[in-house]
Protein backbone atom coordinates (compact mmCIF):
# COMPACT_ATOMS: atom_id res chain seq x y z
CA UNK A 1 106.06 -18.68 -119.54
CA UNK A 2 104.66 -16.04 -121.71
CA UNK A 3 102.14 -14.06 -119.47
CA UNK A 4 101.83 -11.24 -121.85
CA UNK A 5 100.41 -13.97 -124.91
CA UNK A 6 98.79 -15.81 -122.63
CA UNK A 7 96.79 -12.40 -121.71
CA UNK A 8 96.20 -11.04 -125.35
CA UNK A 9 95.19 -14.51 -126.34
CA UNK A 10 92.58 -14.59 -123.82
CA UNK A 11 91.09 -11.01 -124.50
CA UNK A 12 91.40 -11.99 -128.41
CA UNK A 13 89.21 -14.80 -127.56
CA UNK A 14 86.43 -13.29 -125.58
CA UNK A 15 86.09 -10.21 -127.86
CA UNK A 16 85.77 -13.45 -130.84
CA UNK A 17 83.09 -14.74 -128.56
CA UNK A 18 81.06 -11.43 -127.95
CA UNK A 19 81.45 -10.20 -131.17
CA UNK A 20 78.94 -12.42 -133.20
CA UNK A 21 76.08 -11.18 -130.24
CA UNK A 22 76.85 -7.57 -129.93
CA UNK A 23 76.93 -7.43 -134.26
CA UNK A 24 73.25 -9.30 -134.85
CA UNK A 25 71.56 -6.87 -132.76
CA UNK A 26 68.33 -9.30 -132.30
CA UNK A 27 66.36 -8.63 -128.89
CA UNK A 28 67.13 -11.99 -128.16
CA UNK A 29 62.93 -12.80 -127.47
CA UNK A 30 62.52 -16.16 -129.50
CA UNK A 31 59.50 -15.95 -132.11
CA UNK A 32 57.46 -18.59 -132.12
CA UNK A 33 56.86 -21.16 -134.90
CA UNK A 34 53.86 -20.47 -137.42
CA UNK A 35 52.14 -24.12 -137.48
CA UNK A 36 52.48 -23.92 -141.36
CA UNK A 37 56.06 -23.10 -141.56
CA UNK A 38 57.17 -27.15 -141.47
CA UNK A 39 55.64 -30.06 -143.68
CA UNK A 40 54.13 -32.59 -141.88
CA UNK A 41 55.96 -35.19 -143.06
CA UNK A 42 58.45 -32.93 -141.25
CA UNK A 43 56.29 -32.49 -137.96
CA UNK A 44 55.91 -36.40 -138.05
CA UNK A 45 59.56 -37.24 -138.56
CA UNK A 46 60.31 -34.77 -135.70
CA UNK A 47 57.62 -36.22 -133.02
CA UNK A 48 59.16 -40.11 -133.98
CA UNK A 49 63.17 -39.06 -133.56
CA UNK A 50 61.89 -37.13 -130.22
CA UNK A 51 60.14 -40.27 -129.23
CA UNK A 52 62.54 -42.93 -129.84
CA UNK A 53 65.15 -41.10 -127.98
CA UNK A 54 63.18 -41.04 -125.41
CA UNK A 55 62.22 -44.36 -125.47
CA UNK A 56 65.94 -45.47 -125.53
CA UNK A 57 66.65 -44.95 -121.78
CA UNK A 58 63.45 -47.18 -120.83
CA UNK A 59 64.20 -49.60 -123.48
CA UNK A 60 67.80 -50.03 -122.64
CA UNK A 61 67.29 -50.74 -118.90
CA UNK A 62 64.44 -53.41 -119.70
CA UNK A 63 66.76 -55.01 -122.02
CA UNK A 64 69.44 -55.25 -119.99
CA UNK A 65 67.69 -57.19 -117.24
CA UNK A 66 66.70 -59.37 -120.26
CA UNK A 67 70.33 -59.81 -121.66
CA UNK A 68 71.78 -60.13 -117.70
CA UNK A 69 68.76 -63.15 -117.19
CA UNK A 70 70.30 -64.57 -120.51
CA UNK A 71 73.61 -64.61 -119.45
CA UNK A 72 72.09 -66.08 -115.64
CA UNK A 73 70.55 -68.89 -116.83
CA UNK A 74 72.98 -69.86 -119.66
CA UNK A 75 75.95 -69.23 -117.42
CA UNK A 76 74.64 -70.38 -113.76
CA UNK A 77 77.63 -69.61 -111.81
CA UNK A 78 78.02 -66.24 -112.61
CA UNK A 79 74.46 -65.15 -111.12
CA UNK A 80 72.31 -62.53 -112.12
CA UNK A 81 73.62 -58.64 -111.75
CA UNK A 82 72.53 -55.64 -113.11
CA UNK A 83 75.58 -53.73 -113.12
CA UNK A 84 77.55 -56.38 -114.26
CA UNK A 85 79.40 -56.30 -117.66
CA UNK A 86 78.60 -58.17 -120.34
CA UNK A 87 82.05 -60.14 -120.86
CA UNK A 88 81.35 -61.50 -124.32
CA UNK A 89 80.94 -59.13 -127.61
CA UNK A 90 78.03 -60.71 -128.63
CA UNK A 91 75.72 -60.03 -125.11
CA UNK A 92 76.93 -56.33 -126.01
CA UNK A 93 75.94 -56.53 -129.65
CA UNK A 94 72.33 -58.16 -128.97
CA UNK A 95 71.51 -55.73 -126.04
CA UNK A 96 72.63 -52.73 -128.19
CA UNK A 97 70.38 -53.73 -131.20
CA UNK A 98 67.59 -54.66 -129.25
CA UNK A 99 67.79 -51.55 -127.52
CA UNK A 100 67.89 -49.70 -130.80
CA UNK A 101 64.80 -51.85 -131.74
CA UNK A 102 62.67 -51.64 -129.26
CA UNK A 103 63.26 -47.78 -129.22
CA UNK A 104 62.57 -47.71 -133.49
CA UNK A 105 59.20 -49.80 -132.55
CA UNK A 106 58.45 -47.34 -129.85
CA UNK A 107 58.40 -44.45 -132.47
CA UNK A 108 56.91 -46.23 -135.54
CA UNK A 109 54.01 -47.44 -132.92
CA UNK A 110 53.75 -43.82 -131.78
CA UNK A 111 53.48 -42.84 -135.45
CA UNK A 112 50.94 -45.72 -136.58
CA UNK A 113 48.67 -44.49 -133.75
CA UNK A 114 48.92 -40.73 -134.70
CA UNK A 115 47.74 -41.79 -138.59
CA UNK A 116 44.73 -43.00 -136.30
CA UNK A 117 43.81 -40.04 -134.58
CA UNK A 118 41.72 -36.90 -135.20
CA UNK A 119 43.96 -34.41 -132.70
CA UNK A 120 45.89 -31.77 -134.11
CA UNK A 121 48.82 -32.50 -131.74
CA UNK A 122 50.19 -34.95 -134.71
């Protein structure tokens, strides 16, 4: 309906988009971290977050067979399925905490065993 707007909007835009890149002039090579520039309480809060996220795709598919055999044996009819919903809210609220759990122990146990060891990696 209004070509002309439509146009000046768009080159507004992508000159609002470039701009920030052309103006900081940086060679765009990333520098890499000095191994003093974080804490290590900082380091050590980092490596659990990374690993309970990771955990939580692992954990979440374990405990859903769990939850499903719940629902299997306590409701025999229905029959075990993996892709199945969950119909009631509280199947949904115990396989999201245990998820959430399970992923939390994966990272504390991560971070109990790095107190334990001599590597630098920690």
């Amino acid at each position: 309906m209004y070509p002309r707007l439509t146009r000046l909007l768009a080159v507004v835009l992508v000159i609002l988009l470039l701009l920030p890149a052309a103006l900081a002039g940086e060679s765009g090579e990333p520098e890499p971290y000095d191994p003093d520039e974080f804490p290590s309480w900082a380091q050590s809060l980092w490596r659990f977050h990374v690993v309970a996220i990771g955990a939580l795709p692992l954990s979440y598919f374990l405990t859903n067979i769990g939850v499903q055999a719940r629902v299997a044996i306590r409701e025999p009819g229905r029959g075990f399925s993996m892709t199945g919903e969950l119909e009631e809210q509280s199947d949904r609220r115990l396989l999201l905490g245990v998820t959430v759990a399970v992923s939390a122990g994966v990272g504390i146990l991560d971070a109990i065993l790095g107190l334990f060891t001599d590597d630098e990696s920690h």
